[in-house]
C-alpha atoms as a PDB file:
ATOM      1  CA  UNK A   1      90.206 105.472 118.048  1.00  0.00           C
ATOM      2  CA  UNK A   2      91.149 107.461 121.451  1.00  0.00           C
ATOM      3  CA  UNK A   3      90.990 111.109 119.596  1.00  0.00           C
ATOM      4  CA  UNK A   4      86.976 109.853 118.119  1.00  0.00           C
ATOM      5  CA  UNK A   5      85.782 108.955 121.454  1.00  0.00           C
ATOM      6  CA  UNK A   6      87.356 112.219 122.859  1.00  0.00           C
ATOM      7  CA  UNK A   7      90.289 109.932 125.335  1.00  0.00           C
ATOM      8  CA  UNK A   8      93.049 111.693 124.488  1.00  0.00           C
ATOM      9  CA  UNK A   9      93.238 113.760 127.929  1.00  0.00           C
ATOM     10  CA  UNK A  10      92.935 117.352 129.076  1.00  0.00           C
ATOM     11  CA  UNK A  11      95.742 118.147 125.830  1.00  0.00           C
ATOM     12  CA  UNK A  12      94.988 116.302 122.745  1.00  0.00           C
ATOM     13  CA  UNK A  13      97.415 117.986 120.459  1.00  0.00           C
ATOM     14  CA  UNK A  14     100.117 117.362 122.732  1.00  0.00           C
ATOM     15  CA  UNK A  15      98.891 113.819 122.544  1.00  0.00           C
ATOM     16  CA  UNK A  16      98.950 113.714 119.119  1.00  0.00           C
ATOM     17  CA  UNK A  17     102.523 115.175 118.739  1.00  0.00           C
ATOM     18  CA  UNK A  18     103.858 113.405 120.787  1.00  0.00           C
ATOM     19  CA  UNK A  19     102.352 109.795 119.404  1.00  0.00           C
ATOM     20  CA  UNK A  20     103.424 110.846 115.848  1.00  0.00           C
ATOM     21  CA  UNK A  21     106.996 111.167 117.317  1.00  0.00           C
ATOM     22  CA  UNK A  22     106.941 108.284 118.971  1.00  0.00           C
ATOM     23  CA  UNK A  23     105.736 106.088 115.741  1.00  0.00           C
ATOM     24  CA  UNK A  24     108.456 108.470 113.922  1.00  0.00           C
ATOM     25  CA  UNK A  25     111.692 107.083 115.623  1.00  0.00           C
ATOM     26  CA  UNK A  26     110.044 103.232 116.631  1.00  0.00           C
ATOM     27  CA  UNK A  27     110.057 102.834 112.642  1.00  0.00           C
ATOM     28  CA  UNK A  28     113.722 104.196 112.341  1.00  0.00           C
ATOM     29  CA  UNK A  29     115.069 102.164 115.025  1.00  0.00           C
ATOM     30  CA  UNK A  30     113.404  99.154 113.263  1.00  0.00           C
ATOM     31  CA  UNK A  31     114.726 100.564 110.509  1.00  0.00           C
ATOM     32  CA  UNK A  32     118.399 100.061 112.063  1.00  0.00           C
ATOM     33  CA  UNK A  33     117.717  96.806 113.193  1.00  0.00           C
ATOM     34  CA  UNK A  34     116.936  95.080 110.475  1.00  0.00           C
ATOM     35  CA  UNK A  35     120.487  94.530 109.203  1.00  0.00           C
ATOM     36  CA  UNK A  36     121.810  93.310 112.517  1.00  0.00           C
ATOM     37  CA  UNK A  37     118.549  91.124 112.701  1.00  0.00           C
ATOM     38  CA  UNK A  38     119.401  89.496 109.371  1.00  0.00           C
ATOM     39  CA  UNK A  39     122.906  89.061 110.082  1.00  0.00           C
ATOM     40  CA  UNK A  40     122.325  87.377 114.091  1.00  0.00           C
ATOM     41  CA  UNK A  41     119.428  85.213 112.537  1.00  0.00           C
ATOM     42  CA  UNK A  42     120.559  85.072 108.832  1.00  0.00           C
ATOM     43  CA  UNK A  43     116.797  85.438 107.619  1.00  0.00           C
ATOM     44  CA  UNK A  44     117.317  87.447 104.103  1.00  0.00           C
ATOM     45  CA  UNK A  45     113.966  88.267 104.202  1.00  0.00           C
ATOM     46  CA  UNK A  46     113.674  90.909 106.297  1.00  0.00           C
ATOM     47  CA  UNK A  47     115.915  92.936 103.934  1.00  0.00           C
ATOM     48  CA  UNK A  48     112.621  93.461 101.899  1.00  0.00           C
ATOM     49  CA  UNK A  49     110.935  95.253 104.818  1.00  0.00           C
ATOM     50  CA  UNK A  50     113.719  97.753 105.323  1.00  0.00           C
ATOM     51  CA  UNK A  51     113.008 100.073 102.569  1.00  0.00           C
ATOM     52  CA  UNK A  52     109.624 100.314 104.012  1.00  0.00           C
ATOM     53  CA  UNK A  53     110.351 100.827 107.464  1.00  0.00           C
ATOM     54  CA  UNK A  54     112.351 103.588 106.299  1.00  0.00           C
ATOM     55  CA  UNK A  55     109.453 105.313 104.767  1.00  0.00           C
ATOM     56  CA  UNK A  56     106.804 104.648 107.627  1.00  0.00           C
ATOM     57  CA  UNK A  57     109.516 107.039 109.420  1.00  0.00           C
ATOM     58  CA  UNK A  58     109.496 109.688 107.333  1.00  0.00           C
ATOM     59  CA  UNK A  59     105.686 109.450 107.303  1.00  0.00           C
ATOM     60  CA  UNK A  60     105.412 109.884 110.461  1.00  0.00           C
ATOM     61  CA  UNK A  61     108.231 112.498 110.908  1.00  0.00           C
ATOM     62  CA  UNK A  62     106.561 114.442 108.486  1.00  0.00           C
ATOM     63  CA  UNK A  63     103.046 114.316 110.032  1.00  0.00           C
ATOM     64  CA  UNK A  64     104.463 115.127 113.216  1.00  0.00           C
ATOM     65  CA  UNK A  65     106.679 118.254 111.467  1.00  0.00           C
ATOM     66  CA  UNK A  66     103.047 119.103 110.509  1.00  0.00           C
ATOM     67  CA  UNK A  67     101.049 118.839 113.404  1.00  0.00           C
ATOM     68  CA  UNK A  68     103.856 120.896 115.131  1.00  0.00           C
ATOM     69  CA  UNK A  69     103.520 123.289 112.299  1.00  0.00           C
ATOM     70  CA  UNK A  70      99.918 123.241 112.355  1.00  0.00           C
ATOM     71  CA  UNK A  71      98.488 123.182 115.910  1.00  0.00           C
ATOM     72  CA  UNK A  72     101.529 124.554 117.799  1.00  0.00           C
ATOM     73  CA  UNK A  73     102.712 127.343 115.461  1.00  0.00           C
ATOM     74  CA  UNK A  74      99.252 127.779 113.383  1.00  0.00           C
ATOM     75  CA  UNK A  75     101.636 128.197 110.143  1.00  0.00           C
ATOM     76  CA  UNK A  76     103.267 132.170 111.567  1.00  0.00           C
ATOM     77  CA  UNK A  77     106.170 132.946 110.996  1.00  0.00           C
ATOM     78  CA  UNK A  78     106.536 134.970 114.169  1.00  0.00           C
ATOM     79  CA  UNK A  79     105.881 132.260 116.195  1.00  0.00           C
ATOM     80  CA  UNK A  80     108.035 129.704 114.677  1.00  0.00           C
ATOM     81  CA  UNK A  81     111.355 132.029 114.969  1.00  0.00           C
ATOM     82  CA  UNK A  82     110.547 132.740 118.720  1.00  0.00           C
ATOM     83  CA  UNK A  83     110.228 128.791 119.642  1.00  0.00           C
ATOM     84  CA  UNK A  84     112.788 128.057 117.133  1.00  0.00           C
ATOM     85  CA  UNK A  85     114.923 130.291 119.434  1.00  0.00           C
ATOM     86  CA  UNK A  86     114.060 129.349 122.811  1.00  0.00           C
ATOM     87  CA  UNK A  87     113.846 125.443 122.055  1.00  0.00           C
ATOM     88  CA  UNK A  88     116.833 123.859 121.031  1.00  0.00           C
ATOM     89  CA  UNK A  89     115.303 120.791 120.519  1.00  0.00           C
ATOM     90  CA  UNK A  90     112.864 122.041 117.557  1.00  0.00           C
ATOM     91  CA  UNK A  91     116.451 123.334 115.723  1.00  0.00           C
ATOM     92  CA  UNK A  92     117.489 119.401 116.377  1.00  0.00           C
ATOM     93  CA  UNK A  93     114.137 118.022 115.172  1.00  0.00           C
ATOM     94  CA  UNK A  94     114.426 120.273 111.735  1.00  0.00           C
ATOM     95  CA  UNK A  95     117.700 119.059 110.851  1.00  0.00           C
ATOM     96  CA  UNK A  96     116.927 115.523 111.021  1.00  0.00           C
ATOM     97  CA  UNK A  97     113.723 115.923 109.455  1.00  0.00           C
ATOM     98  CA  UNK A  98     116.007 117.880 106.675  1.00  0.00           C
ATOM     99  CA  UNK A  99     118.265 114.875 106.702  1.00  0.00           C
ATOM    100  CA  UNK A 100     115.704 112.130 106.082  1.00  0.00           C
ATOM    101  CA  UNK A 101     113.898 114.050 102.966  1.00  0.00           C
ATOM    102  CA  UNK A 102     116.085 113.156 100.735  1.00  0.00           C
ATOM    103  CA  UNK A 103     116.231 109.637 102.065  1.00  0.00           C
ATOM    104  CA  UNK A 104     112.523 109.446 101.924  1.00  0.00           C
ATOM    105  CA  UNK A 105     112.391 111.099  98.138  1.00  0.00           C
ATOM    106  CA  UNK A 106     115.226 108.737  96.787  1.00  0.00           C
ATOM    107  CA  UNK A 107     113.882 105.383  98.057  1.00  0.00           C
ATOM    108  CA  UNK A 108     112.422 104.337  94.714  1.00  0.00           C
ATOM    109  CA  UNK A 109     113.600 101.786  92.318  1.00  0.00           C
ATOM    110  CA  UNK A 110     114.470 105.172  89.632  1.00  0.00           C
ATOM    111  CA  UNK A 111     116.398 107.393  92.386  1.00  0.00           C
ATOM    112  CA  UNK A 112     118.077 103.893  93.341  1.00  0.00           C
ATOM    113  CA  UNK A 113     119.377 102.991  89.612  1.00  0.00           C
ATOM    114  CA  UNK A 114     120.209 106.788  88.814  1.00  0.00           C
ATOM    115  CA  UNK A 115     122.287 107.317  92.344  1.00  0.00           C
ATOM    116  CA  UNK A 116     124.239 104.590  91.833  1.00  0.00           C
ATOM    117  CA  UNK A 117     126.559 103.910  94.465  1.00  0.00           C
ATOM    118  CA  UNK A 118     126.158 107.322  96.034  1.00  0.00           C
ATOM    119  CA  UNK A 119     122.379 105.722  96.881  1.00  0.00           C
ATOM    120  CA  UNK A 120     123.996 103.720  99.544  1.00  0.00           C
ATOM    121  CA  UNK A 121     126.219 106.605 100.366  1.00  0.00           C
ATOM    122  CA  UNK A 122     123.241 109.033 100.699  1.00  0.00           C
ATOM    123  CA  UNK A 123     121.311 106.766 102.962  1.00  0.00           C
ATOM    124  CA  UNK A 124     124.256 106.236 105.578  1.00  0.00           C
ATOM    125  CA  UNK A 125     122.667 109.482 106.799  1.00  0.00           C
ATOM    126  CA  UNK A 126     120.429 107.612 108.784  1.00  0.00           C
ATOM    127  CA  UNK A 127     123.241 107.383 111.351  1.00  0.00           C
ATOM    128  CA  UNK A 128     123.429 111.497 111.772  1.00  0.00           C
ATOM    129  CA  UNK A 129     119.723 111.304 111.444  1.00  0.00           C
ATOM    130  CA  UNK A 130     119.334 108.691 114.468  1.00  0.00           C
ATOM    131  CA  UNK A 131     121.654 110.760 116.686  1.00  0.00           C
ATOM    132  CA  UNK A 132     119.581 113.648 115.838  1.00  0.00           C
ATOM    133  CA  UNK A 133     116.850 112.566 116.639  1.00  0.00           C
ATOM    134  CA  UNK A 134     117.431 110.808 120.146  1.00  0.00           C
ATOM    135  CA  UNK A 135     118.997 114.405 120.848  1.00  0.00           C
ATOM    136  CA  UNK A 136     115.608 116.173 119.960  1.00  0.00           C
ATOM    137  CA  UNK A 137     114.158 113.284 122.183  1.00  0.00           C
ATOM    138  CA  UNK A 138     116.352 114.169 125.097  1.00  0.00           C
ATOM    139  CA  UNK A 139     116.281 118.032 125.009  1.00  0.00           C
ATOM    140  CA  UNK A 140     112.526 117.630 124.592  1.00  0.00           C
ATOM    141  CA  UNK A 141     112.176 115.471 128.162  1.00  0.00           C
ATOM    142  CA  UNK A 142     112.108 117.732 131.440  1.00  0.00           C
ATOM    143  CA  UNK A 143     111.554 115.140 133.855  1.00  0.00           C
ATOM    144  CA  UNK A 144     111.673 111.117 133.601  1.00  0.00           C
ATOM    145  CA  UNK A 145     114.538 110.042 131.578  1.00  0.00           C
ATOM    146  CA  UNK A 146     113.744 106.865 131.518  1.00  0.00           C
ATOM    147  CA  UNK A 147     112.507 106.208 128.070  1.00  0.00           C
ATOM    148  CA  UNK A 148     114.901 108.430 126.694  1.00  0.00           C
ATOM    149  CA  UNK A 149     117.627 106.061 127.876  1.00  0.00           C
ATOM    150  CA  UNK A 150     115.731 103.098 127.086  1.00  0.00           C
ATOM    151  CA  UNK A 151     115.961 104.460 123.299  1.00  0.00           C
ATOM    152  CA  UNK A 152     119.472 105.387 123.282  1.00  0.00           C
ATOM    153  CA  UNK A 153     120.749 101.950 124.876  1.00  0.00           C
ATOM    154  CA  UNK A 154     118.955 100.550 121.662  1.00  0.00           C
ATOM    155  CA  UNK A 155     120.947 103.028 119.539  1.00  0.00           C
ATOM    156  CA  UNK A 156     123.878 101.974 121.165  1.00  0.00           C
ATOM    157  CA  UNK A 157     123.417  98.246 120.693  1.00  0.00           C
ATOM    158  CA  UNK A 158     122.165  99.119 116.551  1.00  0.00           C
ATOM    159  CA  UNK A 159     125.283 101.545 115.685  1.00  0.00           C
ATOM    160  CA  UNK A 160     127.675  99.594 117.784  1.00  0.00           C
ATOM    161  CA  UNK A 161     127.367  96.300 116.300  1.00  0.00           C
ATOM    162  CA  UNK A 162     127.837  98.479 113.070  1.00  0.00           C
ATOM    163  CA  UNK A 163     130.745  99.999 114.172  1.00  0.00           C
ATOM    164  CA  UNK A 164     132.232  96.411 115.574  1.00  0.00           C
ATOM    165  CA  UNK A 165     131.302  95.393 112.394  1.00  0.00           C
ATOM    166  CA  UNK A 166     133.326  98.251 110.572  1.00  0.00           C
ATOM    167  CA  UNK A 167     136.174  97.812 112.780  1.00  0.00           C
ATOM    168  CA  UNK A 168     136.517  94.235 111.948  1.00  0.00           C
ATOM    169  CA  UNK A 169     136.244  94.712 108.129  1.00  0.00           C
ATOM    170  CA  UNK A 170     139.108  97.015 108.402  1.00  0.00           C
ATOM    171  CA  UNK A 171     141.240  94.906 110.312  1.00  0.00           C
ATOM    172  CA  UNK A 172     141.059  92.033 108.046  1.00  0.00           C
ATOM    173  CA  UNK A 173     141.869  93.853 105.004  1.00  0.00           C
ATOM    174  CA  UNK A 174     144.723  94.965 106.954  1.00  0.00           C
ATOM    175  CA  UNK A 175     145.830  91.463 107.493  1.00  0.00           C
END
């Protein structure tokens, strides 16, 4: 609505970019909480939603790998190599864009029943993927920190609880 009645500020591709990201990694951290959410409420349902979540982030990733394509390196070649270069963060962004395409092409009901067990396997990558991206985040911030750290507190809370979980699987079969 902002970008049709021209409110999108002095830089609207910035704004853009930057929104697209944003929508990118609020659907992947909701994508990581759902588990936990199920398990500290016990509400099965939101299982269903998970799969979903999980695309609305690649969406997004993908339409903000394109408008950074698009209006930031107008598609050259040139251009990419020299930012790719001088911003670490873009080298960051690629890889876990990289990492959640085959997440994003195998979360169907046919990729599911061919992969098997190595479906769940596949999509663990979401953990390398969420690190990734909160370092893209960071490296990308010059200034305020502050919502970089708000992010990766909620990373810390999602993969924790995973790991406490992992932990104390392993320590019962132990026993």
């Amino acid at each position: 609505m902002r970008l049709v009645s021209g409110q999108l500020g002095p830089d609207p591709v910035k704004v853009l970019i930057l929104s697209l990201g944003f929508w990118a990694i609020t659907f992947l951290w909701l994508t990581l909480a759902i588990s936990p959410l199920k398990r500290l409420t016990g509400i099965t349902e939101l299982m269903r939603y998970r799969r979903m979540l999980g695309l609305y982030c690649w969406f997004y990733a993908s339409l903000h790998l394109l408008a950074v394509a698009h209006f930031l390196l107008a598609w050259d070649a040139a251009i990419f190599a020299e930012e790719f270069s001088e911003r670490p963060y873009m080298a960051v962004g690629i890889i876990a864009w990289l990492l959640l395409l085959p997440l994003g092409l195998s979360s169907n009901r046919w990729a599911i029943k061919k992969l098997g067990r190595r479906w769940k396997r596949l999509h663990q990558l979401v953990y390398v993927i969420s690190l990734c991206v909160l370092l893209h985040f960071f490296w990308l911030v010059r200034s305020d920190y502050s919502e970089v750290l708000v992010y990766a507190l909620l990373l810390l809370v999602l993969l924790g609880e995973r790991l406490w979980l992992f932990f104390k699987r392993k320590r019962l079969q132990a026993n």
